[in-house]
Protein backbone atom coordinates (compact mmCIF):
# COMPACT_ATOMS: atom_id res chain seq x y z
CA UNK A 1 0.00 0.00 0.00
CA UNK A 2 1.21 3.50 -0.92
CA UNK A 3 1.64 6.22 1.76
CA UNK A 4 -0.26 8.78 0.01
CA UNK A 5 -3.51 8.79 -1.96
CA UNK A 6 -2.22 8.36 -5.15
CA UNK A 7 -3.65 10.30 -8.56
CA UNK A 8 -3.24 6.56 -10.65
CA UNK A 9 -4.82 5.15 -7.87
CA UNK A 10 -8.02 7.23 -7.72
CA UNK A 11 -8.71 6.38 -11.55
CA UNK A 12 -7.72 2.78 -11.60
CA UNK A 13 -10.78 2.39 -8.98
CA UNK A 14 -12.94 4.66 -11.36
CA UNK A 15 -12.68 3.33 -14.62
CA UNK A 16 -10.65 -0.27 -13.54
CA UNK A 17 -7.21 0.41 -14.91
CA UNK A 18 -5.16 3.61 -16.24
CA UNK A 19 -6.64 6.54 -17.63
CA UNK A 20 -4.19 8.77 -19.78
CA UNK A 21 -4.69 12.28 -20.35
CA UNK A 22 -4.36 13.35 -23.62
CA UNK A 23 -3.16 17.10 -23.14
CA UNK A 24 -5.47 19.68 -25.60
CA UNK A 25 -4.49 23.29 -26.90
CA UNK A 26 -8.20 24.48 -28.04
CA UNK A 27 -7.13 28.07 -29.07
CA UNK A 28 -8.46 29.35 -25.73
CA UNK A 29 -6.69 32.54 -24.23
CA UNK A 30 -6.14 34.45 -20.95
CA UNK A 31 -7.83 37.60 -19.17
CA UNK A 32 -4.84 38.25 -17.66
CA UNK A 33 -2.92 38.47 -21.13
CA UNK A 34 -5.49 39.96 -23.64
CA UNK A 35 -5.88 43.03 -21.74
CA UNK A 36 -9.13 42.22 -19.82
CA UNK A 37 -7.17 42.29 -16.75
CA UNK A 38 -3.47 42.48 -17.49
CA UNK A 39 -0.96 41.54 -20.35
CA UNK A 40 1.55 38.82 -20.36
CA UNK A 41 0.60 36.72 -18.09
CA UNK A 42 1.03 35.55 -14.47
CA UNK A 43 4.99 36.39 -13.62
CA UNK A 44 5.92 32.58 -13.99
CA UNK A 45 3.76 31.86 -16.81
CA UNK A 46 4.97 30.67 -19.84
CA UNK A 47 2.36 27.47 -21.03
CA UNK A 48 4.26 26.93 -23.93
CA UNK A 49 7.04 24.87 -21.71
CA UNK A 50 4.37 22.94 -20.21
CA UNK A 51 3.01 21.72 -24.09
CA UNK A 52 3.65 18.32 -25.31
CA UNK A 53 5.01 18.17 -28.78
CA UNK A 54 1.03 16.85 -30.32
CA UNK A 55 -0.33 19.41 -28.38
CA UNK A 56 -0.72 23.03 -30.88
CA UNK A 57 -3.25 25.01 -31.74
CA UNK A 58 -2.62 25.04 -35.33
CA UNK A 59 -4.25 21.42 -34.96
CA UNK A 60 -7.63 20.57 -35.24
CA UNK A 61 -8.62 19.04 -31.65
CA UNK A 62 -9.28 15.54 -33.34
CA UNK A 63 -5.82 15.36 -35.03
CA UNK A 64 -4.47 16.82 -31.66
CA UNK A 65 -6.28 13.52 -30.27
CA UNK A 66 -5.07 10.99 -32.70
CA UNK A 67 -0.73 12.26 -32.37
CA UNK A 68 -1.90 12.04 -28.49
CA UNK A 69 -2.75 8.74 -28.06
CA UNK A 70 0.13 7.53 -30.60
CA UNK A 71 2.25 8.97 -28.18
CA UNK A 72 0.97 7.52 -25.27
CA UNK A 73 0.64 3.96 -26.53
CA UNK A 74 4.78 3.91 -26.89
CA UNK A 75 4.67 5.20 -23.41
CA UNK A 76 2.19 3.63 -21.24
CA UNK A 77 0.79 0.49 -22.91
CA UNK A 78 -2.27 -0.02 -20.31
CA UNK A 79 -4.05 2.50 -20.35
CA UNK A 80 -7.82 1.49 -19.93
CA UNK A 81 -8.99 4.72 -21.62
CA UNK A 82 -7.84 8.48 -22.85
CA UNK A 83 -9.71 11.86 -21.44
CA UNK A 84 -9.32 14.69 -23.33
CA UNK A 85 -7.04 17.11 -21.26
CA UNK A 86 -7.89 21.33 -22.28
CA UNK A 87 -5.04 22.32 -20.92
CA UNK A 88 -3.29 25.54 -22.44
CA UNK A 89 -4.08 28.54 -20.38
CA UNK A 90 -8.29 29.47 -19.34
CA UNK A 91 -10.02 26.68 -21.17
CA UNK A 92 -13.23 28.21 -19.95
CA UNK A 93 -12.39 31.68 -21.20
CA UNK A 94 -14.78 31.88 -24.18
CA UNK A 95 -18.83 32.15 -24.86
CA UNK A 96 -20.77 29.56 -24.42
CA UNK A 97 -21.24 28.31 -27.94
CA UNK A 98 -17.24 28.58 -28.79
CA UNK A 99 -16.80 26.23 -25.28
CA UNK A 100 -19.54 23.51 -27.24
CA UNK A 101 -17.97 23.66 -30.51
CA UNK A 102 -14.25 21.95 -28.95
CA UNK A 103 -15.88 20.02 -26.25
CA UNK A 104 -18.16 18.52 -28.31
CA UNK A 105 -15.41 17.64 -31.04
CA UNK A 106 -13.67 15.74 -27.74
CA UNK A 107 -15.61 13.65 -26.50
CA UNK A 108 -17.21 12.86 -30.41
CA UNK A 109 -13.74 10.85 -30.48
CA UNK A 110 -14.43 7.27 -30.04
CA UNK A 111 -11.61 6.72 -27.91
CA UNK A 112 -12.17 9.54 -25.70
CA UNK A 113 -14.08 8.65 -22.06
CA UNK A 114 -14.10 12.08 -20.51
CA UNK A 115 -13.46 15.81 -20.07
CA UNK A 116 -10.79 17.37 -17.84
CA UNK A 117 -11.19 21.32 -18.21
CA UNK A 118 -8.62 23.41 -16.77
CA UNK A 119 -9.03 27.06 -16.25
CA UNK A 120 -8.68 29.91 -14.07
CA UNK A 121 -11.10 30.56 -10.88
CA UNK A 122 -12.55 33.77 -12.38
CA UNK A 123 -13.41 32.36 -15.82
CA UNK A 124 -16.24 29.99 -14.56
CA UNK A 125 -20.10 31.06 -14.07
CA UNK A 126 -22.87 29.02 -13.81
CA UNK A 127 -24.27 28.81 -17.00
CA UNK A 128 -21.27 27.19 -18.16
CA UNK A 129 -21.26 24.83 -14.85
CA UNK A 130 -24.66 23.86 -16.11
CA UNK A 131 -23.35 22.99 -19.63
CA UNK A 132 -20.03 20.69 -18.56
CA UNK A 133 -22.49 19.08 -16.08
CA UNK A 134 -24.77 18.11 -18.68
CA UNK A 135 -21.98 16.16 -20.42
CA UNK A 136 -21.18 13.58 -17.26
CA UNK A 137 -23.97 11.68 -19.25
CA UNK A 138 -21.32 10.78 -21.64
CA UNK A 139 -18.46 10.44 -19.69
CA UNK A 140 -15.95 11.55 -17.31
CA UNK A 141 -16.22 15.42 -16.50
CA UNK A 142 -13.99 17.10 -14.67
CA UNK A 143 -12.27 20.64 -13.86
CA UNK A 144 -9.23 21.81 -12.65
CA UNK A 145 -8.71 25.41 -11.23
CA UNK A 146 -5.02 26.88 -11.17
CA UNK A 147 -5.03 28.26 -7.73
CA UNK A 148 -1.13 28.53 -7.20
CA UNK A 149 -1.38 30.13 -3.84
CA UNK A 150 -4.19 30.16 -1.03
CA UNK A 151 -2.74 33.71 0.25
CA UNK A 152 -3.67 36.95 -1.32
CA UNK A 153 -0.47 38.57 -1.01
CA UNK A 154 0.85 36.56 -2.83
CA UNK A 155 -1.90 36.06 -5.41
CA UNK A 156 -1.04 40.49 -5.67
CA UNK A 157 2.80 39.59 -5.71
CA UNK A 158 2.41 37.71 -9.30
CA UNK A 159 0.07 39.70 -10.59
CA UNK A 160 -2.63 37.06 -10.51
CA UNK A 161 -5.42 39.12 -11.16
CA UNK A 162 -7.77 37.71 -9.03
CA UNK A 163 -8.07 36.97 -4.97
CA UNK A 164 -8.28 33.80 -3.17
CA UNK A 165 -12.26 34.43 -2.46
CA UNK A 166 -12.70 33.57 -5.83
CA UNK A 167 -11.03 30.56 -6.14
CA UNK A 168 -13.07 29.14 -3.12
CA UNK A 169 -16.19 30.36 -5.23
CA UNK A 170 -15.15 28.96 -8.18
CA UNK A 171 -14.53 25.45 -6.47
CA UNK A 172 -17.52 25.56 -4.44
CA UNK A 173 -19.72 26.49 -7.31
CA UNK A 174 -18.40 23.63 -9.44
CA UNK A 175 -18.78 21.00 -6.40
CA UNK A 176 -22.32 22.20 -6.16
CA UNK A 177 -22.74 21.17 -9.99
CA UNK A 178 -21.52 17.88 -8.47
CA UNK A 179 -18.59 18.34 -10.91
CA UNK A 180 -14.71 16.75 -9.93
CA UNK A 181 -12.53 19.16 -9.16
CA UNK A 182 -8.83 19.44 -9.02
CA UNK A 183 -6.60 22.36 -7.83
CA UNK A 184 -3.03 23.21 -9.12
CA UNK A 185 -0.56 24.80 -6.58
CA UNK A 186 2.96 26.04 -6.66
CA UNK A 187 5.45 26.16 -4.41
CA UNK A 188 8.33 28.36 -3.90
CA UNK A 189 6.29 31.71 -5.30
CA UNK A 190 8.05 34.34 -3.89
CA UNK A 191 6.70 35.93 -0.56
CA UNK A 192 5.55 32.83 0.03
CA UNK A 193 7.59 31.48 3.43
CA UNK A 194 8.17 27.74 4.13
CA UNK A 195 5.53 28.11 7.34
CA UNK A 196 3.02 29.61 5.59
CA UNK A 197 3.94 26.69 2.33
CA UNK A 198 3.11 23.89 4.88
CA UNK A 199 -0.14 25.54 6.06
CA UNK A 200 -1.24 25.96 2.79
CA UNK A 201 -2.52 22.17 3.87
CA UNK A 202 -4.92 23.44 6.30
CA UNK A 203 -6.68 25.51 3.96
CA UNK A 204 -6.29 23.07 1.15
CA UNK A 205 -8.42 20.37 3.46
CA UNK A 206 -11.15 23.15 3.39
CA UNK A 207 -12.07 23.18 -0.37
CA UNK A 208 -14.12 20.98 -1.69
CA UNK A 209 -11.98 19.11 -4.60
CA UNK A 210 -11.22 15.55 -5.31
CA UNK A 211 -7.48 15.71 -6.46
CA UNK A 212 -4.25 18.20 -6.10
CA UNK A 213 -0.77 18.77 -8.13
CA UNK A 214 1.87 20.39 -6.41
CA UNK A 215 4.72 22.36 -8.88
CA UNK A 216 8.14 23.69 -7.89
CA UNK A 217 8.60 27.02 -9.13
CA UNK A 218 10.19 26.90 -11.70
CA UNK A 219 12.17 30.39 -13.19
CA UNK A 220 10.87 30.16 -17.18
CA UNK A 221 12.20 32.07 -20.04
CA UNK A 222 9.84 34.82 -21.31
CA UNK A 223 8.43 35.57 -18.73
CA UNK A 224 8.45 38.58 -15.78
CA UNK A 225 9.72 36.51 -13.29
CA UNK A 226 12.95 35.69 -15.27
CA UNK A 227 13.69 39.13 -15.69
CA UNK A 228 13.53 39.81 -11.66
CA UNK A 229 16.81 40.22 -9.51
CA UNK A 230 17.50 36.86 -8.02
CA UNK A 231 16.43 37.43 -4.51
CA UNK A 232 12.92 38.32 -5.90
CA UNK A 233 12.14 35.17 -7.95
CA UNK A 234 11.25 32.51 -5.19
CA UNK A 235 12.37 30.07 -2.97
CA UNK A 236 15.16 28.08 -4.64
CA UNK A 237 14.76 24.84 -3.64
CA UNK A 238 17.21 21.70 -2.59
CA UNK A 239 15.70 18.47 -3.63
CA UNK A 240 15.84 16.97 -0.06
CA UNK A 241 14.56 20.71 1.18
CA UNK A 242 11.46 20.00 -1.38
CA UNK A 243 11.08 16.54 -0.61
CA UNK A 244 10.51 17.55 3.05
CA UNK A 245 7.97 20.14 2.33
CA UNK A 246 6.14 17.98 0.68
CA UNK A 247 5.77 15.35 2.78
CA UNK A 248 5.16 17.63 5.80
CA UNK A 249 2.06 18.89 3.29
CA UNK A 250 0.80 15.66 2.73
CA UNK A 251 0.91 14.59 6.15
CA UNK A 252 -1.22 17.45 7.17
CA UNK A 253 -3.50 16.91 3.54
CA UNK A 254 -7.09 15.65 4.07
CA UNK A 255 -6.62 11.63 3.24
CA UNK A 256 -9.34 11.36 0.70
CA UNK A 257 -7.98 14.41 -1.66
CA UNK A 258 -5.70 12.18 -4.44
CA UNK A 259 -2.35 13.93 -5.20
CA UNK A 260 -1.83 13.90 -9.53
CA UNK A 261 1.75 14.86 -8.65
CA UNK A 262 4.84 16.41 -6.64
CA UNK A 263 6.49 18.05 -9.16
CA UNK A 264 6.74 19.64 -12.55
CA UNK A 265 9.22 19.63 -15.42
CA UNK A 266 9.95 21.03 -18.60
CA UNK A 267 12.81 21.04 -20.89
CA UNK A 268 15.90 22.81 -20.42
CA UNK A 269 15.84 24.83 -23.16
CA UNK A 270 12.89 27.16 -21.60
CA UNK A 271 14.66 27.24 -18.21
CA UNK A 272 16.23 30.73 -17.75
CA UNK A 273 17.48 29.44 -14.26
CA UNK A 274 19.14 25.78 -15.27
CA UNK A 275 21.05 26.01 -11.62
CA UNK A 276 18.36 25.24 -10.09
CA UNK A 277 16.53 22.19 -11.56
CA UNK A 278 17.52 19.11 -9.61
CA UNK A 279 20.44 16.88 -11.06
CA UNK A 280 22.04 13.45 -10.01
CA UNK A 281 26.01 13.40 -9.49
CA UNK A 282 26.20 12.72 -12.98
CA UNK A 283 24.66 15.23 -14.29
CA UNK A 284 21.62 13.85 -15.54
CA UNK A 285 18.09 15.27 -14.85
CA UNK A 286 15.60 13.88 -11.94
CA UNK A 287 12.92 13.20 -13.69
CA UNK A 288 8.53 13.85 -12.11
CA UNK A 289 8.36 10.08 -11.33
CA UNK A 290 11.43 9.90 -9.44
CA UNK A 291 9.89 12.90 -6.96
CA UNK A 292 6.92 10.93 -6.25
CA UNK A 293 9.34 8.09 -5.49
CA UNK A 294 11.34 9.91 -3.00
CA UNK A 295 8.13 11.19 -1.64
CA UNK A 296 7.50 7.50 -0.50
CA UNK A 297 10.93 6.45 0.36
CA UNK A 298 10.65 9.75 2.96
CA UNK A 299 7.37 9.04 4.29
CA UNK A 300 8.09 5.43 4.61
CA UNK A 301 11.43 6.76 6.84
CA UNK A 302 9.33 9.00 8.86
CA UNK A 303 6.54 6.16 9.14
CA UNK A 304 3.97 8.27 8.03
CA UNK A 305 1.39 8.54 5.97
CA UNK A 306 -1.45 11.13 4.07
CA UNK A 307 -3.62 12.71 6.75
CA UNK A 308 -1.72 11.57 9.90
CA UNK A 309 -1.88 14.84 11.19
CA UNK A 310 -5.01 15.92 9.69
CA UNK A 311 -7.50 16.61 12.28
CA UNK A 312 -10.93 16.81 10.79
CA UNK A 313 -13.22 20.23 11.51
């Protein structure tokens, strides 16, 4: 048995084996880079690093779909079934009937079995709740906010554009729809002190979603946060330093909420800070899996587990 809820573990009991996301760019764009409320971007945004190869707008969603899966069947040769994965910036950010148009093409692809949306907290309403509710008749539905931080300094700091009152909404609104919800932190965001990282947990146990990633920050080229003076851009790091922030999270992380991952990675070549991604004595990169790994190994040392120091309200 694992010492944490685990993300693969939550699906294998839904759908009976591994589901795959198949990452989707549909075209969608940002309030905080069109103008609506700022332009370019969070400080650490650049979504670009975070896109697989298949994954373009140029593509029609389908085709987008199709390269997806190809890749995934080298990868992971299980998988029980593929959800279709709007990922690139506020997937939500777009009238109704443009928001039907690239769903719809989704889950019209035979092997598709669900829907995970992810968008920003203040680019949901209920009207559109009502509309990806509707589709759990054919499948898997799902959203995922980007929260990043529960406090609103920091939230102010990174020119997030919105406070965390309206993330709260925004989940509570789509648990209401009795919609799955996921919420996407970082940690390291600067401002942000290790205390007040590890009690993030105790307001994280408070929100009503089913799953959680946790990120490093990570310093990305092209964006604001790159161009800061060092002792402005964030907590830096060690990987033993991470790995026991973590676990001292998920100890304190209400046991039921499944964790999707510890860490996040992108390739090299968008790093503007390549010091500071983690690296064996050879030289070579850690790679996500290898996180969750030493996530274990440490919680297995401390002989702990998720939630032993949760205390329910």
């Amino acid at each position: 048995m694992m010492r944490y809820n685990s993300y693969a573990s939550y699906f294998k009991t839904l759908f009976g084996g591994r589901a795959q996301k198949l990452s989707i760019d549909g075209g969608f764009s940002c309030p905080n880079r069109d103008g609506t409320k700022g332009v370019g971007g969070c400080s650490f945004c650049n979504n670009e690093a975070f896109n697989p190869s298949y994954c373009r707008e140029v593509k029609s969603i389908t085709k987008q779909i199709d390269e997806g899966i190809k890749f995934h069947r080298w990868r992971y040769r299980k998988s029980a079934c593929y959800l279709a994965y709007f990922q690139t910036y506020s997937n939500t950010y777009a009238p109704l009937e443009v928001l039907k148009e690239r769903y719809e093409e989704a889950l019209n692809h035979p092997m598709v079995s669900g829907l995970i949306v992810g968008t920003r907290p203040d680019c949901i309403d209920d009207e559109k709740l009502d509309y990806i509710a509707s589709l759990k008749e054919r499948g898997f539905v799902g959203v995922e906010y980007g929260i990043e931080s529960c406090y609103d300094k920091t939230l102010e700091l990174v020119g997030r554009g919105h406070d965390f009152a309206a993330t709260r909404h925004a989940i509570e609104a789509t648990a209401a729809h009795g919609i799955h919800c996921g919420g996407h932190f970082i940690l390291g965001l600067p401002g942000e002190s290790i205390d007040e990282m590890r009690a993030s947990a105790e307001i994280i146990n408070t929100l009503q979603i089913n799953t959680v990633k946790f990120h490093q920050l990570q310093i990305l080229k092209g964006t604001r946060l790159a161009e800061e003076p060092p002792e402005r851009r964030g907590h830096a790091f060690e990987l033993e330093e991470y790995i026991a922030l973590v676990c001292d999270i998920v100890e304190r992380l209400r046991p039921d909420i499944a964790i999707e991952r510890f860490a996040g990675e992108v390739p090299p070549r968008y790093q503007a800070m390549p010091e500071r991604s983690w690296r064996r004595s050879d030289g070579r990169l850690i790679r996500n899996e290898e996180i969750g790994a030493m996530v274990e190994k440490e919680l297995e040392r401390r002989d702990t587990t998720q939630g032993c120091l949760y205390a329910a309200q």
